[in-house]
Structures are given as C-alpha cells and as structure tokens.
Protein backbone atom coordinates (compact mmCIF):
# COMPACT_ATOMS: atom_id res chain seq x y z
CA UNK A 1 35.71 -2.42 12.06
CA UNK A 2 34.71 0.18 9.38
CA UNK A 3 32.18 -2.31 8.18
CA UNK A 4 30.67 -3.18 11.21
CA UNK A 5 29.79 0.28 11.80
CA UNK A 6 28.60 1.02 8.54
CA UNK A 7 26.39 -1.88 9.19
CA UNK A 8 25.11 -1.01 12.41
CA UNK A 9 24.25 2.70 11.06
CA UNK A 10 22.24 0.94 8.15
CA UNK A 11 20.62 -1.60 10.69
CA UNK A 12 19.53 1.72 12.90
CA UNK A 13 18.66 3.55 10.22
CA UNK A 14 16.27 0.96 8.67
CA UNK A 15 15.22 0.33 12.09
CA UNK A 16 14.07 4.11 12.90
CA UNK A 17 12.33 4.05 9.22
CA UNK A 18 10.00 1.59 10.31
CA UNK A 19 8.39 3.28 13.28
CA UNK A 20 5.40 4.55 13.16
CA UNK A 21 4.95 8.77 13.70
CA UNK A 22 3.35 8.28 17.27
CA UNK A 23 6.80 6.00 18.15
CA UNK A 24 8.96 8.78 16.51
CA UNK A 25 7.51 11.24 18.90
CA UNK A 26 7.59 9.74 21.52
CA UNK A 27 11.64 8.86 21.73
CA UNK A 28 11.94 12.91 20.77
CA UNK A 29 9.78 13.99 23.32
CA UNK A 30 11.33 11.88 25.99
CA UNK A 31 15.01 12.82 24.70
CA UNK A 32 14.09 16.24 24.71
CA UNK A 33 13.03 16.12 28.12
CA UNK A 34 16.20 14.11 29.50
CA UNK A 35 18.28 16.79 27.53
CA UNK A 36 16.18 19.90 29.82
CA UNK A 37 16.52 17.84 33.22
CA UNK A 38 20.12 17.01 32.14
CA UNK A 39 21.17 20.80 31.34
CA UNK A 40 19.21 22.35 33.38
CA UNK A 41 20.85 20.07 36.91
CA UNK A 42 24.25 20.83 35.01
CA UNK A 43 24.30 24.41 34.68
CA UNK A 44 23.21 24.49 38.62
CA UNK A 45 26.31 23.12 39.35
CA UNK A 46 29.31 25.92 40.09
CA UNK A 47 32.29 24.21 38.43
CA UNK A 48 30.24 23.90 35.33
CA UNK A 49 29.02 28.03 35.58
CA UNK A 50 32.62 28.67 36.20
CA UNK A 51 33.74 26.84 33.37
CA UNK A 52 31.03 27.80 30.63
CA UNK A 53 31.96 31.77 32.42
CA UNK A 54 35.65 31.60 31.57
CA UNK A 55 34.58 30.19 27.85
CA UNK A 56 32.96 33.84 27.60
CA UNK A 57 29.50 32.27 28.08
CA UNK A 58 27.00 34.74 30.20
CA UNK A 59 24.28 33.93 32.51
CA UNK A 60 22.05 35.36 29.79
CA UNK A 61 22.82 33.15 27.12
CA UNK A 62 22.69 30.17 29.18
CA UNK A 63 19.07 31.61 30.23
CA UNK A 64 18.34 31.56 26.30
CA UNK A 65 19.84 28.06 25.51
CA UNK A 66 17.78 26.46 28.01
CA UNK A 67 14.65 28.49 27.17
CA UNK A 68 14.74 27.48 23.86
CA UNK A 69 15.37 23.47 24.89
CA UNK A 70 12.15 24.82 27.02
CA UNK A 71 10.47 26.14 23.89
CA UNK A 72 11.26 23.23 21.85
CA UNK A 73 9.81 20.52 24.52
CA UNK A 74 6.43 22.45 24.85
CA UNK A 75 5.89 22.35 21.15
CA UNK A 76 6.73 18.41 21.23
CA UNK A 77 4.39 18.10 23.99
CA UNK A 78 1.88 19.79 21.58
CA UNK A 79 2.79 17.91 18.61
CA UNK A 80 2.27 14.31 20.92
CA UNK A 81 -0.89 15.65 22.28
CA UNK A 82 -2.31 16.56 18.29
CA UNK A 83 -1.09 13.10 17.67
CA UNK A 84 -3.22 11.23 20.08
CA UNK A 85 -6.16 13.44 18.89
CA UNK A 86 -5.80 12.54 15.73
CA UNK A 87 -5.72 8.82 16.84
CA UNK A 88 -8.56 8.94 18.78
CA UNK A 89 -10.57 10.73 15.56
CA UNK A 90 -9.68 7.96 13.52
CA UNK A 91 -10.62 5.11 15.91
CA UNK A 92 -13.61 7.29 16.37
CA UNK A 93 -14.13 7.34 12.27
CA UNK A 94 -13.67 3.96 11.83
CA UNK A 95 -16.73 2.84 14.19
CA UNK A 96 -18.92 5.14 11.84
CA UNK A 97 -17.95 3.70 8.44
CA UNK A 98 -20.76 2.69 6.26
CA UNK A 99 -19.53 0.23 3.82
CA UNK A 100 -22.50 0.53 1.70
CA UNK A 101 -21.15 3.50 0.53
CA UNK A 102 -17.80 1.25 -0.38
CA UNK A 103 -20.16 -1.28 -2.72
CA UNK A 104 -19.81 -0.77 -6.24
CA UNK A 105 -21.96 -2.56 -8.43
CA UNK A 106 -21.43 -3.36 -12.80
CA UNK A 107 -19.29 -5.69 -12.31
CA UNK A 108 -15.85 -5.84 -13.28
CA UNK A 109 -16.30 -2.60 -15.67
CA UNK A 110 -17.92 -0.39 -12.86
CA UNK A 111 -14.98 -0.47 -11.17
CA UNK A 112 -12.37 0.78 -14.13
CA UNK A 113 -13.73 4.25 -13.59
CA UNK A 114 -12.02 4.76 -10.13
CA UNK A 115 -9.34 2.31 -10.94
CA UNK A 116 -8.17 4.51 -13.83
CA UNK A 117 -8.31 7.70 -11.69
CA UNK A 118 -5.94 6.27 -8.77
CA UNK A 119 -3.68 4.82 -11.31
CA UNK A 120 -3.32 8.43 -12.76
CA UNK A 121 -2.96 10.58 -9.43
CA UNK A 122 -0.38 8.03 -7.78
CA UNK A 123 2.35 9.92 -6.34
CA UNK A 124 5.36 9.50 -8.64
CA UNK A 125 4.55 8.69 -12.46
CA UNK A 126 8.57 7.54 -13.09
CA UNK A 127 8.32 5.37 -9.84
CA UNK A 128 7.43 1.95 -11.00
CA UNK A 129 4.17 0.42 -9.55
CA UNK A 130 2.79 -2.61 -9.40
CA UNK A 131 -0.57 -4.05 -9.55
CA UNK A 132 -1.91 -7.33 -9.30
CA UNK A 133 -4.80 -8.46 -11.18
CA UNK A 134 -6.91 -12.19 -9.56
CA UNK A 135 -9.27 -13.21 -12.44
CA UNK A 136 -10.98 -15.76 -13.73
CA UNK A 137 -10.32 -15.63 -17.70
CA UNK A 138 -9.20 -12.21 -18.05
CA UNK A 139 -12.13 -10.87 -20.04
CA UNK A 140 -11.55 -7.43 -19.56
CA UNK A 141 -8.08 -6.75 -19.44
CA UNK A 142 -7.09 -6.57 -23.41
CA UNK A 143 -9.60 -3.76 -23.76
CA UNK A 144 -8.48 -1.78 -20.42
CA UNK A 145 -4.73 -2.25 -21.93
CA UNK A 146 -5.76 -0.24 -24.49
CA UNK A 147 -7.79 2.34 -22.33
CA UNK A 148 -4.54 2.34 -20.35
CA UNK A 149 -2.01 3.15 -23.09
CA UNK A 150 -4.60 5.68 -24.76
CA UNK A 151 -4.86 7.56 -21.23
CA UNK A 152 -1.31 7.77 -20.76
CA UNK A 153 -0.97 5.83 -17.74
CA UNK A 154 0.06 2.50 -18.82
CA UNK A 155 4.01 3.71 -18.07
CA UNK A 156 6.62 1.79 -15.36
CA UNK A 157 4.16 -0.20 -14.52
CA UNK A 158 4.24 -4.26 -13.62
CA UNK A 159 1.33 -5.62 -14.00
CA UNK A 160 0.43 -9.44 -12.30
CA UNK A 161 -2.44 -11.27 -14.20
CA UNK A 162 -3.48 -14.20 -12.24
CA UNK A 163 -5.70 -16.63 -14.17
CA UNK A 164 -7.30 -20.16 -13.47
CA UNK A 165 -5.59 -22.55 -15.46
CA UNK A 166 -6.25 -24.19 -19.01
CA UNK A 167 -6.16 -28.05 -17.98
CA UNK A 168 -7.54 -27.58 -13.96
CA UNK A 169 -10.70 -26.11 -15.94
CA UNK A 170 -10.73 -29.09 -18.21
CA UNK A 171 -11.14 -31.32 -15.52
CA UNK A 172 -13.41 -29.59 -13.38
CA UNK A 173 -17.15 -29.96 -13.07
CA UNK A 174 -17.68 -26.78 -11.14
CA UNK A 175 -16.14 -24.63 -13.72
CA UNK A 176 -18.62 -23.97 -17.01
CA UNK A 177 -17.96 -25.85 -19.88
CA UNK A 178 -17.28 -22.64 -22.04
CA UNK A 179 -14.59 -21.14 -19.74
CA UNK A 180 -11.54 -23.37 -21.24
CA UNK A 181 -11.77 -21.78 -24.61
CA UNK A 182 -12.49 -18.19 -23.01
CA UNK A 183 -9.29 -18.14 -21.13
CA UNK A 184 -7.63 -19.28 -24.60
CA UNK A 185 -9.40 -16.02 -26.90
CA UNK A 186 -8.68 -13.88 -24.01
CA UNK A 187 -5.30 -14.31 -23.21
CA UNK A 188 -4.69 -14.42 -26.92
CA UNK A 189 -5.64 -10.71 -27.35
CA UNK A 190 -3.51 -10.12 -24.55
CA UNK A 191 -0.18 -11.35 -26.09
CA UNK A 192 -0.98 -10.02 -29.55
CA UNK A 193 -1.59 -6.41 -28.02
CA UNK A 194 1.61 -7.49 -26.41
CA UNK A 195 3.10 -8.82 -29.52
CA UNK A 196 1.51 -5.21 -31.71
CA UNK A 197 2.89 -2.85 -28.62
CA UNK A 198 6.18 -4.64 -27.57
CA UNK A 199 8.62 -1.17 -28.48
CA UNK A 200 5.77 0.98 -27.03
CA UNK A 201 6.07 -1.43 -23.75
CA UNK A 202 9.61 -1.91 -23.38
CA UNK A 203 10.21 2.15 -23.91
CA UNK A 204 7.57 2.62 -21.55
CA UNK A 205 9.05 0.56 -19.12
CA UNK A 206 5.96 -1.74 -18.41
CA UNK A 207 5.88 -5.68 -17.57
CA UNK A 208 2.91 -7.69 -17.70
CA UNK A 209 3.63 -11.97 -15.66
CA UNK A 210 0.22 -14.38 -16.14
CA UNK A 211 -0.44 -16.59 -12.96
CA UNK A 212 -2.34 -19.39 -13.81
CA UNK A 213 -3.97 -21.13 -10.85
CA UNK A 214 -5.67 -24.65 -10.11
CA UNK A 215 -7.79 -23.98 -7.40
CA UNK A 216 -11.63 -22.85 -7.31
CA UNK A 217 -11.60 -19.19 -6.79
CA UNK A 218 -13.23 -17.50 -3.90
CA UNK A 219 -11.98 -13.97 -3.93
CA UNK A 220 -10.89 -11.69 -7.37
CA UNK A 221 -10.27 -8.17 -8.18
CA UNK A 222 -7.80 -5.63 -8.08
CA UNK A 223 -4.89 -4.83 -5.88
CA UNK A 224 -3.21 -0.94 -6.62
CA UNK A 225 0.16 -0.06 -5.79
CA UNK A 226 -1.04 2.41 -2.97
CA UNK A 227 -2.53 -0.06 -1.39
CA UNK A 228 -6.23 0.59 -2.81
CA UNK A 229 -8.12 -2.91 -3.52
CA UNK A 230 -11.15 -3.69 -5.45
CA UNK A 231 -12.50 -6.93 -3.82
CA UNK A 232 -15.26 -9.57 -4.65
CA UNK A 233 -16.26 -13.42 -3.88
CA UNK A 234 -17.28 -16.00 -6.19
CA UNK A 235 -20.79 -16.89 -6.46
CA UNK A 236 -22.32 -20.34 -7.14
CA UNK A 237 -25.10 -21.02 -9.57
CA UNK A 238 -25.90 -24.45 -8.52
CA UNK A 239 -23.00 -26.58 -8.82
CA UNK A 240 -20.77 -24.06 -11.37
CA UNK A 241 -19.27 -20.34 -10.21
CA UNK A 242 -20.49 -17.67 -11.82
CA UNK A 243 -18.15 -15.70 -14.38
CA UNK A 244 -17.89 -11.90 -12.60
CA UNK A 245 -19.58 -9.68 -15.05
CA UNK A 246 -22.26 -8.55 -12.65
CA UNK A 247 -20.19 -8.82 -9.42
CA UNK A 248 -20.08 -6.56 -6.97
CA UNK A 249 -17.08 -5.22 -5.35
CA UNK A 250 -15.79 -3.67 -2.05
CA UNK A 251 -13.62 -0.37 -2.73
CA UNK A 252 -11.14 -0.50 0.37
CA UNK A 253 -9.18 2.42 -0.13
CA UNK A 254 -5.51 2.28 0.81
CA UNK A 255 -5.53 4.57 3.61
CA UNK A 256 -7.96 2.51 5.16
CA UNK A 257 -7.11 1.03 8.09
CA UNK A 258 -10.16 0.37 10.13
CA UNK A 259 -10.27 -3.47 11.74
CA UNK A 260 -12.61 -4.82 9.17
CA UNK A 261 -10.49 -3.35 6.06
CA UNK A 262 -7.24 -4.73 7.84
CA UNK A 263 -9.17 -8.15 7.76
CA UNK A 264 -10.13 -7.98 4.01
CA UNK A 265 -6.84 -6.86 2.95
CA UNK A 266 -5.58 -9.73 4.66
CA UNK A 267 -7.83 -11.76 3.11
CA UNK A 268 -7.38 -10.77 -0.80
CA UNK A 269 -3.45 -11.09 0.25
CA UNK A 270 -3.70 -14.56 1.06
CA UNK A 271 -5.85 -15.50 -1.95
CA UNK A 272 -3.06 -13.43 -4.67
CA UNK A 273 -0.49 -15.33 -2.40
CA UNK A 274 -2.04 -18.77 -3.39
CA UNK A 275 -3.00 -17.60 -6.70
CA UNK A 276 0.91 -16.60 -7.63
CA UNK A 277 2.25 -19.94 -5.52
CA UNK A 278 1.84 -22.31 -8.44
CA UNK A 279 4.67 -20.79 -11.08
C-alpha cells in the first residue's frame, strides 16, 4: 500500500515537473479561485459562523483570511496576465528574427570563439555536460582539446565525437581520396592526447566515445549541453563533398525557440541520431 503511494507521489510529482510555467499558473489561478468561491459561500452559511465563533474566531479575522485569499488571487491574475504578455512578445520576436545575423562564417574555427564562451558560463561547472560533436575526420578537435584543458573548462564533461568511418570511405567514390588517411592522423592525436592526459581526464571527470558512421553526411557541427547548436550542410564539389574548413554555420542559440529553430534542431537531432545508431 505504502509503495503504491510512494509511487503515485513520484508519478505526480514528475508529472507537475514537466508543465510548462503558463500550465503551472493556470491550475493555481483556477484553485485559487475555487478556494475564494468555496470560502467565501461557506462562511455565509450560519452553522459554519457559529462554529468558527465558538472556536474564538471573529468576524474580523474571517474578513482578513478571505481578503488575503482575495489579495493572493489578484496577484495570480497579474502574474497570468504578465505571462501571456510575455508570450505574445516572443511570438512577436520570433517573426522579426534575422538569421543573417545567426551566420557565422571561418569555418569550423570561427565558431570555437563562442563555443568556448558558452562552455565556460554554463550554469553549474560540477554538473556534468555533454556535448556532441558530427564531423567528418575530426580535424580540429585535438587542438581545441588542448585549448579546452588550457582554459579550464575541459572538466565533467562527456564529449560524443561522431566520425565517418575508415572502410565506408574506402569504398566510396564521393568521399576524396585523401580523407581515409586523415581520419587515421587525426584520431591518432586524439587518443595520444588521450593516452598523455589520461590522470588529468579521469580526475577531471571527463569522457570522450568516437561514433563512426557509414553514411554520406549532410548536416555537422556542434550540439552544447544548453541546448546551443552550431549547424552546417555538406557541400558538393562535383561528384566529392567538400571537407568543412570554410563552412558556414547557423548559431541557434538554446533559448531559441522560434518555428524555424525548432525545425533545425530537429533536424541536426535526427542526423546525431543516425550518426550514433551504428555502434
């Protein structure tokens, strides 16, 4: 029985933790204002004034308790009413974004500036984060490893490389010639910084997993634990894709949640999805 209950208070409390504010609000405004209709029809009623008068409770004090259930529903009213302005200033927002001011161009290295500032002002530093990586070869992560460490921010931290894979490339005509032995140098200087910083790592709480994929990539970039993503699409030259140095990329920042960033986000999802589907 005891179980069942402690279940059912952990199934409501999970429950109430995923509404959203505006849902919140509006189950305490509309309790609020069944508990004023409900006290304010009871203490009408004589039995109950008689009985709440021989518990030493005055007229005055009842005046109070229900002025303050008064007081409290008027600032919930206010509180839904900033709410819905605040939704209607964001809908309102969203039809003016400009995402030309979202484009950043330098390829994959243009975007390490703002990727190391949001890794170092995320919320809680002990809180391990995650971030997911889609790339081609993994040319630039050894060297932003290092950045990383040297910053201070490479600390309870799991990082998910995903990587096209050794013998897919082999076989593929639409992938350069070159990229095979790329991948190879590249993820070497991964595992020997791994290899050179594994007490450093382990004491720092940090875990880096490699994805390698055997599909023709479309979409790459970054994916931050606060939701921030640093998006781009492949680009044929001729029959062969083009390695990302001088991509450019959509900054969609996490708290972004206009229809067209909802899309994207979808979209890079579904390609880490795939991308992580083949270990």
């Amino acid at each position: 029985m005891f179980r069942k209950l402690e279940s059912s208070i952990k199934n409501l409390v999970n429950e109430i933790g995923s509404w959203s504010l505006e849902k919140i609000g509006n189950v305490i405004l509309g309790l609020s204002i069944f508990l004023t209709l409900f006290f304010t029809i009871l203490l009408r009623i004589p039995k109950i004034k008689a009985i709440l008068g021989i518990a030493g409770i005055s007229n005055s004090e009842l005046t109070i308790s229900a002025s303050g259930i008064l007081v409290i529903t008027f600032s919930l009213l206010i509180w839904k009413v900033f709410v819905k302005t605040d939704s209607l200033i964001r809908k309102i927002d969203d039809s003016k974004l400009d995402y030309d001011e979202k484009l950043l161009f330098g390829g994959t290295d243009g975007i390490y500036n703002i990727v190391n500032k949001e890794m170092r002002v995320r919320k809680v530093l002990r809180e391990k984060i995650t971030v997911d990586i889609i790339g081609y070869t993994l040319f630039s992560v050894e060297p932003k490893l290092k950045t990383w460490k040297d910053l201070g921010i490479l600390n309870n931290l799991t990082l998910n490389l995903c990587h096209l894979d050794y013998d897919f490339m082999l076989d593929n005509e639409q992938i350069p010639t070159s990229w095979p032995e790329r991948l190879k140098s590249y993820l070497k200087g991964i595992e020997d910084f791994l290899k050179k910083n594994e007490s450093f790592l382990k004491d720092n709480n940090v875990e880096i997993n490699f994805y390698p994929y055997s599909h023709i990539p479309s979409v790459h970039g970054f994916k931050l634990a606060n939701g921030s993503m640093f998006m781009s699409f492949a680009i044929w030259d001729n029959s062969q894709i083009i390695q990302p140095n001088n991509s450019v990329f959509l900054h969609l920042e996490g708290n972004d949640y206009s229809k067209t960033a909802r899309q994207l986000k979808f979209l890079f999802n579904n390609w880490l999805k795939k991308s992580k589907s083949y270990s």
